[in-house]
N, C-alpha and C. Protein backbone atom coordinates (compact mmCIF):
# COMPACT_ATOMS: atom_id res chain seq x y z
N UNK A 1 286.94 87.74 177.69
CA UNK A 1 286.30 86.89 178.67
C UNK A 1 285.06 87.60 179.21
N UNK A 2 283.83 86.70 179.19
CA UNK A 2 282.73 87.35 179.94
C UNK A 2 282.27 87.00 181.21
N UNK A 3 281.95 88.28 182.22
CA UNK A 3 281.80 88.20 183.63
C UNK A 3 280.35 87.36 183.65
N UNK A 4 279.44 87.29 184.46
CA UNK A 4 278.45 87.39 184.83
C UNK A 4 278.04 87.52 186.42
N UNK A 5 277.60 88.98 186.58
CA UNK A 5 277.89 89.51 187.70
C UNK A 5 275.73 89.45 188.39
N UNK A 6 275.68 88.28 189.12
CA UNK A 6 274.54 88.06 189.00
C UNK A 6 273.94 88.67 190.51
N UNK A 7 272.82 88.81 190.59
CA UNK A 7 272.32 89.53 192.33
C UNK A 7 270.94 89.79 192.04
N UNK A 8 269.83 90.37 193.18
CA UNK A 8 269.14 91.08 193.34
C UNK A 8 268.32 92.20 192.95
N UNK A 9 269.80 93.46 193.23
CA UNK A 9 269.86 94.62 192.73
C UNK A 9 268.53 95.78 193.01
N UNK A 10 268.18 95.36 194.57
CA UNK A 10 267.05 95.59 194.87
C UNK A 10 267.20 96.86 195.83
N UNK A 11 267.20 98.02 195.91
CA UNK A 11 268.12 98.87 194.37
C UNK A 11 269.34 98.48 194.51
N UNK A 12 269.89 98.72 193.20
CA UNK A 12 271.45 98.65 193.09
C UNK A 12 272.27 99.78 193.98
N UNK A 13 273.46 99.53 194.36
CA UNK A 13 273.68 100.64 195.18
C UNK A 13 275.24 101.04 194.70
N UNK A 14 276.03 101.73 195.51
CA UNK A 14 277.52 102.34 195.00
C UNK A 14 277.92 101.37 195.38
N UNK A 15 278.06 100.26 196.33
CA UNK A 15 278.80 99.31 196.30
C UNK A 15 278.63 98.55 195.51
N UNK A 16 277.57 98.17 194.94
CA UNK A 16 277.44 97.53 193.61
C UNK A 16 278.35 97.57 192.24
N UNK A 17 278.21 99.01 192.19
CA UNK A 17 278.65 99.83 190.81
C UNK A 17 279.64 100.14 191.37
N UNK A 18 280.35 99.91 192.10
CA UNK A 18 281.78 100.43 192.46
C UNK A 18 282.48 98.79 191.69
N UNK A 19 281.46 97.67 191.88
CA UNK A 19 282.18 96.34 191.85
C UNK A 19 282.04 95.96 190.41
N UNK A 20 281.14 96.94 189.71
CA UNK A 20 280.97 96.87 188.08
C UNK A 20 282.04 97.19 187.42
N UNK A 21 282.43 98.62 187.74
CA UNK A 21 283.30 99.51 187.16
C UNK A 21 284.38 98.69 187.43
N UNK A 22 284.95 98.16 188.49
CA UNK A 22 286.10 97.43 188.77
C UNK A 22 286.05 96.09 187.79
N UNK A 23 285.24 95.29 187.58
CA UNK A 23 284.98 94.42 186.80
C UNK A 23 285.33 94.47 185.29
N UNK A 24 284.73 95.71 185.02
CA UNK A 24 284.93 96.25 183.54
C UNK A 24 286.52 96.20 183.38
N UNK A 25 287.53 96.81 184.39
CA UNK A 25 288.72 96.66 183.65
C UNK A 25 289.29 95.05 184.01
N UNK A 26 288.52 94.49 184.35
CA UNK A 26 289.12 92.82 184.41
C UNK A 26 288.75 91.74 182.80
N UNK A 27 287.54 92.09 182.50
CA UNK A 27 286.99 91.16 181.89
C UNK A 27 285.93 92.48 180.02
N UNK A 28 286.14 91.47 179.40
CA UNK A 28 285.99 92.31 178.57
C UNK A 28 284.50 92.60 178.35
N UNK A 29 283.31 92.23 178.95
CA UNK A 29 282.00 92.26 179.34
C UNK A 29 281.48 92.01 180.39
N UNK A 30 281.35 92.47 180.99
CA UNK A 30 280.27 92.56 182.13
C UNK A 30 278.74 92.19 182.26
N UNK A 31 278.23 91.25 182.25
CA UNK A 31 276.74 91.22 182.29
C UNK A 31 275.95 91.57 183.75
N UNK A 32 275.52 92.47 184.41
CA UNK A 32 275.11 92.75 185.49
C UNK A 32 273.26 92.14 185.25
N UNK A 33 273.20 90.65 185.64
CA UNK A 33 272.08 89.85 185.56
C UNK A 33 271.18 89.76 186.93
N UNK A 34 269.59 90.15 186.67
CA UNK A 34 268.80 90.75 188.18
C UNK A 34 268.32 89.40 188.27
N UNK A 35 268.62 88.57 188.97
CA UNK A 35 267.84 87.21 189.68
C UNK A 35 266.39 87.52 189.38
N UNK A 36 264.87 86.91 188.50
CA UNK A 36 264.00 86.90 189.33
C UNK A 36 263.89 85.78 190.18
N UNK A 37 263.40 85.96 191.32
CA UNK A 37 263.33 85.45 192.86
C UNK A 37 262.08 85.58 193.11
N UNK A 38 261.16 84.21 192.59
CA UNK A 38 259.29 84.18 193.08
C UNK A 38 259.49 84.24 194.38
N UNK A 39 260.39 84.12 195.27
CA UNK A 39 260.11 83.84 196.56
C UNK A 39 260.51 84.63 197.48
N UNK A 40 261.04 86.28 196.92
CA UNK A 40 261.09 87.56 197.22
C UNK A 40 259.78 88.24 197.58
N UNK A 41 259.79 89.41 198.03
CA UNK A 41 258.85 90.88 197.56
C UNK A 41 259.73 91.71 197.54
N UNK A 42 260.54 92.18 196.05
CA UNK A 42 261.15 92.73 195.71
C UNK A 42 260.16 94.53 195.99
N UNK A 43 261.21 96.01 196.13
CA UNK A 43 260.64 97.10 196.22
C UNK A 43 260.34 97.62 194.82
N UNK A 44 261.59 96.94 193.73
CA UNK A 44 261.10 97.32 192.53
C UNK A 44 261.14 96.32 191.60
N UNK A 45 259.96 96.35 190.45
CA UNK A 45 259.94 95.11 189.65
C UNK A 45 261.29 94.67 188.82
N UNK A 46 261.16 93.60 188.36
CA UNK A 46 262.49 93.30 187.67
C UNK A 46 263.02 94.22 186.39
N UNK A 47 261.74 95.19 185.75
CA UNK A 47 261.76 95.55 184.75
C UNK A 47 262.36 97.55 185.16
N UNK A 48 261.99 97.92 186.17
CA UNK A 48 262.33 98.87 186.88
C UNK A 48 263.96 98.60 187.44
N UNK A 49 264.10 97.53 187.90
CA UNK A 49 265.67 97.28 188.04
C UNK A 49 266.65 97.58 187.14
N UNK A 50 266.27 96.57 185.87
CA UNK A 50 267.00 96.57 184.72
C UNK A 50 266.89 97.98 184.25
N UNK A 51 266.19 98.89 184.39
CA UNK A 51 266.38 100.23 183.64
C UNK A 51 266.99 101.13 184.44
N UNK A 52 266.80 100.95 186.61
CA UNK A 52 267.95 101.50 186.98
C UNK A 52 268.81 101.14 186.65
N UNK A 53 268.86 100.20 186.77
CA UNK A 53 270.78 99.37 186.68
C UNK A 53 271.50 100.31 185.12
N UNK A 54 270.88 99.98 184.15
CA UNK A 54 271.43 100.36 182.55
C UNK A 54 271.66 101.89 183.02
N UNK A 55 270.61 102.82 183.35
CA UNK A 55 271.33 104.22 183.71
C UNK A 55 272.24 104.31 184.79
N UNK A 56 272.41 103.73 185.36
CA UNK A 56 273.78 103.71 186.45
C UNK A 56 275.38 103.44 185.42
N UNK A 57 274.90 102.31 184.65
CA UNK A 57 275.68 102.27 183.99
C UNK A 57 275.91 102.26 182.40
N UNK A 58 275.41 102.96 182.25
CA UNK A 58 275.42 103.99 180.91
C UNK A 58 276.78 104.53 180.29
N UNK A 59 277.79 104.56 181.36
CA UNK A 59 279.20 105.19 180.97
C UNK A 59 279.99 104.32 180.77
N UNK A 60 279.76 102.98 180.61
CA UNK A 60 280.35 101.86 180.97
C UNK A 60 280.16 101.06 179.67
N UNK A 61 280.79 101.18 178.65
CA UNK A 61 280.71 100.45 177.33
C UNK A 61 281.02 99.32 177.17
N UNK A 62 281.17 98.60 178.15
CA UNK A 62 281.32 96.95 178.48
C UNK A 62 280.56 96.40 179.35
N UNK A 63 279.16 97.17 179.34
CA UNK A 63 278.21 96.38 180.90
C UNK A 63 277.10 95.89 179.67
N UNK A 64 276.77 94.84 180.10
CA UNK A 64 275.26 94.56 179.76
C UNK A 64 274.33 94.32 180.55
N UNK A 65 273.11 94.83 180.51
CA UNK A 65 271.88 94.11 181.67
C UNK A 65 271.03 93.38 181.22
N UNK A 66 270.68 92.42 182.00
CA UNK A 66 269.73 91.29 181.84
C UNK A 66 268.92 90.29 182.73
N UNK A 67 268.16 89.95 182.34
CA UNK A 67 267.26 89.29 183.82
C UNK A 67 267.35 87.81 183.49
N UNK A 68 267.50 87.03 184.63
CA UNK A 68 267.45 85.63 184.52
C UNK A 68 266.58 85.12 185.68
N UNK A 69 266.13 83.70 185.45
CA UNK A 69 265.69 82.93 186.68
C UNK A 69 266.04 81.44 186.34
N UNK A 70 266.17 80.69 187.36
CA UNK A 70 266.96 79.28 187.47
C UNK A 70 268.20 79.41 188.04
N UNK A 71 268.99 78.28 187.91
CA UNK A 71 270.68 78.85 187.92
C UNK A 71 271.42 79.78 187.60
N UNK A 72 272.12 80.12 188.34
CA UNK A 72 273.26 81.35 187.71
C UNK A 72 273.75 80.78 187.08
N UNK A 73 274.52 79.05 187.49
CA UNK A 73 275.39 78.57 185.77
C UNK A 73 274.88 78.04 185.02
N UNK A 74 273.41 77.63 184.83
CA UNK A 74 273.08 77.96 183.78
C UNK A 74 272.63 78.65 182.82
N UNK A 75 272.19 80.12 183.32
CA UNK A 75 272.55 81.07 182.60
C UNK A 75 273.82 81.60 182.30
N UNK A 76 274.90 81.31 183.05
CA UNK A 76 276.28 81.70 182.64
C UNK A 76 276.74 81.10 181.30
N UNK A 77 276.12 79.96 181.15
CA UNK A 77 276.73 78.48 179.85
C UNK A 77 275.70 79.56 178.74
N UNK A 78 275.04 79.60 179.19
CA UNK A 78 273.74 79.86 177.82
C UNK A 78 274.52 81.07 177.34
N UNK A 79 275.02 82.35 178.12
CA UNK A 79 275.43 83.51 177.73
C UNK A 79 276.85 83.47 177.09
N UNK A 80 277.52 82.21 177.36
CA UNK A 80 279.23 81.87 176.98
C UNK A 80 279.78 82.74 178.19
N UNK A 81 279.37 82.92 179.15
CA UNK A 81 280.24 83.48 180.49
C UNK A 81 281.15 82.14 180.77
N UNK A 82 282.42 82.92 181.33
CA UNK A 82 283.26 81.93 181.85
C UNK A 82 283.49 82.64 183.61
N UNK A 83 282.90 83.23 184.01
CA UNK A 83 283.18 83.93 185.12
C UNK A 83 281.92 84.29 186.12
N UNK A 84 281.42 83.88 187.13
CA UNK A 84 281.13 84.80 188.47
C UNK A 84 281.83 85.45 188.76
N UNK A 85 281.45 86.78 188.99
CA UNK A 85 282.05 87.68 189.91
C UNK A 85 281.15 87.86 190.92
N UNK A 86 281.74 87.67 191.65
CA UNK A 86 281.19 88.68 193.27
C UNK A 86 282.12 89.23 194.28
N UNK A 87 281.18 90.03 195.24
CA UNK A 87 281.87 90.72 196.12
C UNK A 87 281.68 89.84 197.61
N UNK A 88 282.45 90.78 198.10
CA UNK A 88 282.79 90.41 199.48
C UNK A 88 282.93 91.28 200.21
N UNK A 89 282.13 91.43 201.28
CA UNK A 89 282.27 92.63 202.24
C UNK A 89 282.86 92.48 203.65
N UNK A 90 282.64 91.33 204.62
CA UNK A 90 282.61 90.68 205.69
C UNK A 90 283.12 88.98 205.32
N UNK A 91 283.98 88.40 206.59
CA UNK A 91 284.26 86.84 206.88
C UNK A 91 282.82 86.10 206.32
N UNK A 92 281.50 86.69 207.19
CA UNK A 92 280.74 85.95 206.71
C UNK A 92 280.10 86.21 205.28
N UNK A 93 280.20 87.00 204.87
CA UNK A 93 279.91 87.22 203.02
C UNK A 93 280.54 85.73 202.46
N UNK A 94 282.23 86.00 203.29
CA UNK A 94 282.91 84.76 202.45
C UNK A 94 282.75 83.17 202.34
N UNK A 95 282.11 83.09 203.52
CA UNK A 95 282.02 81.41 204.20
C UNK A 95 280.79 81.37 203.19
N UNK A 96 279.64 82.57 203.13
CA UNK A 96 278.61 81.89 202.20
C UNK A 96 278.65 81.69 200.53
N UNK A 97 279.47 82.93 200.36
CA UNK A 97 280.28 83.24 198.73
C UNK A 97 280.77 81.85 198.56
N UNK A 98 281.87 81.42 199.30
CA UNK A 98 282.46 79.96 199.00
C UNK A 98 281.54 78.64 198.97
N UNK A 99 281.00 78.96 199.89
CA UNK A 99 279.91 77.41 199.67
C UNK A 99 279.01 77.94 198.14
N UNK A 100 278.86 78.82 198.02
CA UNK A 100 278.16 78.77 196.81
C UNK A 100 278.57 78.52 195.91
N UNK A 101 280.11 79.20 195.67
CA UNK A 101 281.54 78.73 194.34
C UNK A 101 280.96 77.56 194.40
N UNK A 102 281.81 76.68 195.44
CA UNK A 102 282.09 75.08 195.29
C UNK A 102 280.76 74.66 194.44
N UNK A 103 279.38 74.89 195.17
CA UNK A 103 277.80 74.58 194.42
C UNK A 103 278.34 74.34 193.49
N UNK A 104 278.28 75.75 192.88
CA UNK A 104 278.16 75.93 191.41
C UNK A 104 279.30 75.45 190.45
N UNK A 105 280.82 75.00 191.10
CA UNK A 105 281.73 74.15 190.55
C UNK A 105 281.40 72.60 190.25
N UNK A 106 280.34 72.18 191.39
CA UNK A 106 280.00 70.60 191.04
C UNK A 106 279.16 70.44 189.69
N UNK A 107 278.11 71.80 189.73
CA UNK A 107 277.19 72.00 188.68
C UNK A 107 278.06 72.27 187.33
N UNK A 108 278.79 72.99 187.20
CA UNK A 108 279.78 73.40 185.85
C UNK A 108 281.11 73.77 186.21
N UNK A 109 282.03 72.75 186.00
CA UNK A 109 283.42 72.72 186.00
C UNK A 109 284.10 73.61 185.14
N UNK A 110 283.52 74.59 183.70
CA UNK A 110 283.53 75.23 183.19
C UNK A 110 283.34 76.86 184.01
N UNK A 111 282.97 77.22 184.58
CA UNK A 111 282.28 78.27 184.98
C UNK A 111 283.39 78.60 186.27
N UNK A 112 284.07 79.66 186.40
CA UNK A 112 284.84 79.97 188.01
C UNK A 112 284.21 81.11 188.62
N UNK A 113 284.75 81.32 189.69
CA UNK A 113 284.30 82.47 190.81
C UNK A 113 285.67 83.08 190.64
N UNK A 114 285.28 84.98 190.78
CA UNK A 114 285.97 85.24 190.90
C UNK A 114 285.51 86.25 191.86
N UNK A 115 286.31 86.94 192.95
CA UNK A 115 285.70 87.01 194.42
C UNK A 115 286.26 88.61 193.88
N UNK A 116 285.72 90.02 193.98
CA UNK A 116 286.52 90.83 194.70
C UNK A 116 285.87 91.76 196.04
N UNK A 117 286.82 92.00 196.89
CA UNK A 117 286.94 92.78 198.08
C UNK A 117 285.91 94.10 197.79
N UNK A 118 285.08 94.41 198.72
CA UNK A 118 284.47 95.58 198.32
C UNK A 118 285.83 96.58 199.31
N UNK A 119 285.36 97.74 198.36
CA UNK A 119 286.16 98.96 198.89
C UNK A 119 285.79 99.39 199.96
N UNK A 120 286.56 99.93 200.64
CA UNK A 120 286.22 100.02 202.25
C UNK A 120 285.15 101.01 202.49
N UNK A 121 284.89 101.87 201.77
CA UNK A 121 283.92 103.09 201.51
C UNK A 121 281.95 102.56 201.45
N UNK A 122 282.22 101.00 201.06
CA UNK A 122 281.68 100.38 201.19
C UNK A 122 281.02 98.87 202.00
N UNK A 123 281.72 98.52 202.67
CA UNK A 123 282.34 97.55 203.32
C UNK A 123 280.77 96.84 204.13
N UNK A 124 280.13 97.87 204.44
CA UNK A 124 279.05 97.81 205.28
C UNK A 124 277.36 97.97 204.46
N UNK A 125 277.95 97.81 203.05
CA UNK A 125 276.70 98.65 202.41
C UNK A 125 276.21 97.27 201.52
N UNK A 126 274.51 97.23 201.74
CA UNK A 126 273.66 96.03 201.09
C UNK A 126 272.56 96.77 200.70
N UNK A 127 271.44 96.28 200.07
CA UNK A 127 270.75 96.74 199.14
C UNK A 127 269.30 97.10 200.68
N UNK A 128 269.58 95.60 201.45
CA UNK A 128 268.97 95.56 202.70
C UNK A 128 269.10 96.70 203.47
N UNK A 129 270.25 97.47 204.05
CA UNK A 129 270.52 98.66 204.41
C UNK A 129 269.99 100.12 203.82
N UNK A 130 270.02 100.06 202.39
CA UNK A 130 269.50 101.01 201.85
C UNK A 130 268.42 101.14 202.34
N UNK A 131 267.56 99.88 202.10
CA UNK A 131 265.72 100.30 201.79
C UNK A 131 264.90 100.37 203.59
N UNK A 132 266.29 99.94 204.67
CA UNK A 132 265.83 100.08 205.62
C UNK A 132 266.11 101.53 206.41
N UNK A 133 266.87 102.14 206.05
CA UNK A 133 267.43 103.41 205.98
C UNK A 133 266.21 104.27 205.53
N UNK A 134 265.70 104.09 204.55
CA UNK A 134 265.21 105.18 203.80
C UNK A 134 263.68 104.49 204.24
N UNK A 135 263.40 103.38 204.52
CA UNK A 135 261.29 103.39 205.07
C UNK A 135 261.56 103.70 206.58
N UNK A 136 262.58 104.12 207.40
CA UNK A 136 262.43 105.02 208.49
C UNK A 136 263.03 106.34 208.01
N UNK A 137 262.82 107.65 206.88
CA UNK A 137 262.99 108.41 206.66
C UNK A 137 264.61 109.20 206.55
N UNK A 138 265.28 108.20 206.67
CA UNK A 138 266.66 108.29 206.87
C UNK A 138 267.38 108.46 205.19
N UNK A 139 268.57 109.63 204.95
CA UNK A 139 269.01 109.81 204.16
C UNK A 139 269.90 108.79 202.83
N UNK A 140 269.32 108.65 202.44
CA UNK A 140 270.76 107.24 201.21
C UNK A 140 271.35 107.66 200.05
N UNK A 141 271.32 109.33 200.49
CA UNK A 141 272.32 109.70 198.90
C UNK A 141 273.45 109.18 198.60
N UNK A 142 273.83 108.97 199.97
CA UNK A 142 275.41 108.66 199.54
C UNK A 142 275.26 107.33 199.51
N UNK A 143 274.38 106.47 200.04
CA UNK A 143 274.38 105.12 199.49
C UNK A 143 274.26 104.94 197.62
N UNK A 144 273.17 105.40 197.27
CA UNK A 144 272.53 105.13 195.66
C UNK A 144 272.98 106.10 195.12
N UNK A 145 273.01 105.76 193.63
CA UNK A 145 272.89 106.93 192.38
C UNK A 145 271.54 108.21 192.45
N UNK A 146 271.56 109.08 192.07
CA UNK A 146 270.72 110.07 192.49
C UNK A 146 268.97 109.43 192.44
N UNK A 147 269.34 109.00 191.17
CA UNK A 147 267.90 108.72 190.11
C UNK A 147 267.65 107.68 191.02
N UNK A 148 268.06 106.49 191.29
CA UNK A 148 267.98 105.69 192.24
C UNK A 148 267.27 106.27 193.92
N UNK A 149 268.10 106.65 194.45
CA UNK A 149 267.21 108.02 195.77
C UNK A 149 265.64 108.27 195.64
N UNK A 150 265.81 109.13 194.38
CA UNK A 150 264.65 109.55 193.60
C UNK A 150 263.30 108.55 194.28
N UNK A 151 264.00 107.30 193.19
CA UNK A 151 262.97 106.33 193.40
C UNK A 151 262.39 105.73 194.52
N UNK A 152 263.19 105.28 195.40
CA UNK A 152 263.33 104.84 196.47
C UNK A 152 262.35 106.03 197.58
N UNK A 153 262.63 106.89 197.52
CA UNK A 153 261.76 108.09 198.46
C UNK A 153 260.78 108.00 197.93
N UNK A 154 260.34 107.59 196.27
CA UNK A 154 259.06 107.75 196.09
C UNK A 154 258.04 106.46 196.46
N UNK A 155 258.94 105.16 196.71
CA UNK A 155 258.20 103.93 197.30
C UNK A 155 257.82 104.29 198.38
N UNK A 156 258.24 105.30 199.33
CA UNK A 156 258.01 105.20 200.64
C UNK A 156 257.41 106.45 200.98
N UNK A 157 256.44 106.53 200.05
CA UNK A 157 255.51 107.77 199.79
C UNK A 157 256.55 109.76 200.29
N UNK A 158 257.24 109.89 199.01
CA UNK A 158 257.98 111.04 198.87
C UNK A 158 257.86 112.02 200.45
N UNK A 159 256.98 111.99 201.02
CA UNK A 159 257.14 112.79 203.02
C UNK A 159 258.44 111.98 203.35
N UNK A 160 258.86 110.90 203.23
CA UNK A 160 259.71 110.15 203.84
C UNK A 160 261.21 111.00 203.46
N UNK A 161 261.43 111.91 202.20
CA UNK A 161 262.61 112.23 201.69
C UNK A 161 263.67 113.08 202.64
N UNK A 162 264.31 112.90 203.24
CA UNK A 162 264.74 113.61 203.90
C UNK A 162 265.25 115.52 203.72
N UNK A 163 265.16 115.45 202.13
CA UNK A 163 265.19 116.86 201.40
C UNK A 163 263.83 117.32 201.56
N UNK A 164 262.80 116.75 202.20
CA UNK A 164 261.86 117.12 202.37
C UNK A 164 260.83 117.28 203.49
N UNK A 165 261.70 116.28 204.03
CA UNK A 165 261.25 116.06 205.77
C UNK A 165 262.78 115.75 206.67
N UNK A 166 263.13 116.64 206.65
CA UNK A 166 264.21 116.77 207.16
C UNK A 166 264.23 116.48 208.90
N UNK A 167 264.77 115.64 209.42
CA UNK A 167 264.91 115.38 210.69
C UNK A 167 265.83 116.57 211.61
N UNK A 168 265.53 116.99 212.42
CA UNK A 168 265.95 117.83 213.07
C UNK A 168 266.14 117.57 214.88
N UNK A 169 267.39 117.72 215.16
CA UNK A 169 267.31 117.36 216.58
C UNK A 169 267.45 118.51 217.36
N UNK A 170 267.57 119.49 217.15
CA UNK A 170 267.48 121.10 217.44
C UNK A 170 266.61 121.22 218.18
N UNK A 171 267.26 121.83 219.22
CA UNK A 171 265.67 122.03 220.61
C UNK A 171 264.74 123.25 220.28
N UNK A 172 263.34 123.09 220.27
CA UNK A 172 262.68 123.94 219.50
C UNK A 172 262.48 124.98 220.94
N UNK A 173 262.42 126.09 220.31
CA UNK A 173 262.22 127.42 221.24
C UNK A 173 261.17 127.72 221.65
N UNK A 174 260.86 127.52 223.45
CA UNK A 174 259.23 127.70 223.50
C UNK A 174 258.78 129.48 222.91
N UNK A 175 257.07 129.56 222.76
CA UNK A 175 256.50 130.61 222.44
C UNK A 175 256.82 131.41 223.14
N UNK A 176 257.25 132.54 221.51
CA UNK A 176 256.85 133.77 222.78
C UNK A 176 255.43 134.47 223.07
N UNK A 177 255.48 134.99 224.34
CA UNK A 177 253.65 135.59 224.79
C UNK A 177 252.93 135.50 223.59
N UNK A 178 252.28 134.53 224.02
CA UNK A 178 250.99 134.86 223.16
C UNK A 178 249.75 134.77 223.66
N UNK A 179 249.55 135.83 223.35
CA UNK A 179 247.75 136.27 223.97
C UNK A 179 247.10 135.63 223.74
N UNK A 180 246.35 135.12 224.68
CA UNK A 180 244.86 133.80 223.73
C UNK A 180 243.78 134.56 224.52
N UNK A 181 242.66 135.13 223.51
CA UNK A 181 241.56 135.33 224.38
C UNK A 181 240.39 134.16 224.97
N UNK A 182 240.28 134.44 225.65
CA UNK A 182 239.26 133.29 226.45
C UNK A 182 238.18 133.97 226.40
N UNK A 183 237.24 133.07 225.92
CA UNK A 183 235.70 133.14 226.03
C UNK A 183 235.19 133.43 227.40
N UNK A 184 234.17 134.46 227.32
CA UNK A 184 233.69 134.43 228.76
C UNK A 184 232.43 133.73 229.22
């Protein structure tokens, strides 16, 4: 059976790929498909996505990546997917997850949702969080894959990295004596 695990992916993050890897032992392919969205300003192009995404999941011999635009079910029919997957983090993830199922059930009676729970490690984590985290200089290792980080610090002109501009709340120690000569 094939997934089609469709989103954004603007960057992809560990809650993402936490919901891949889980996927993989459900379904015997995985397609992790990047929406293009004209009506975005995505941080990275669709073509930069798809090549994070594939090295994230590189270890994963049942993922495929691919870019679509239009419907998700109708790219699901075109690919022979019989499955949405998505996640769920929050009540309201679900109220909007479900109105979208039903959508896409009127559109193809063929095609199901299949919902899973993000892990609690994740619960709070969106692609939105990442990139707002990191353009106020704030750390997201533990959000993204390394190479992912990488990138991301370098959109927001590399001073922003926190391995590099490290925030410090440490009370700085006034001078000691220092002589200043004054002009006479």
């Amino acid at each position: 059976m094939i997934a089609i695990y469709p989103g954004s992916f603007d960057p992809i993050t560990l809650g993402h790929l936490d919901l891949i890897q889980r996927g993989c032992r459900l379904f015997e392919r995985v397609i992790v498909a990047v929406l293009r969205n004209p009506n975005k300003t995505p941080l990275f192009s669709v073509q930069q996505r798809l090549e994070q995404i594939r090295l994230s999941t590189q270890h994963l011999p049942n993922v495929e990546v691919d870019s679509f635009d239009g419907l998700t079910v109708n790219y699901a029919q075109m690919r022979h997917a019989q499955v949405l997957l998505r996640g769920l983090r929050a009540v309201s993830d679900f109220e909007v997850e479900l109105q979208m199922a039903h959508t896409n059930k009127t559109l193809s009676t063929q095609i199901e949702t299949v919902f899973l729970a993000t892990s609690n490690e994740y619960s709070f984590l969106s692609s939105s969080v990442v990139r707002e985290i990191a353009r106020f200089g704030g750390s997201i290792d533990h959000l993204v894959p390394p190479h992912i980080a990488l990138d991301i610090y370098q959109c927001y002109n590399n001073h922003n990295s926190p391995t590099l501009n490290p925030i410090s709340t440490e009370a700085i120690p006034p001078l000691k004596n220092m002589s200043v000569e004054r002009e006479a």
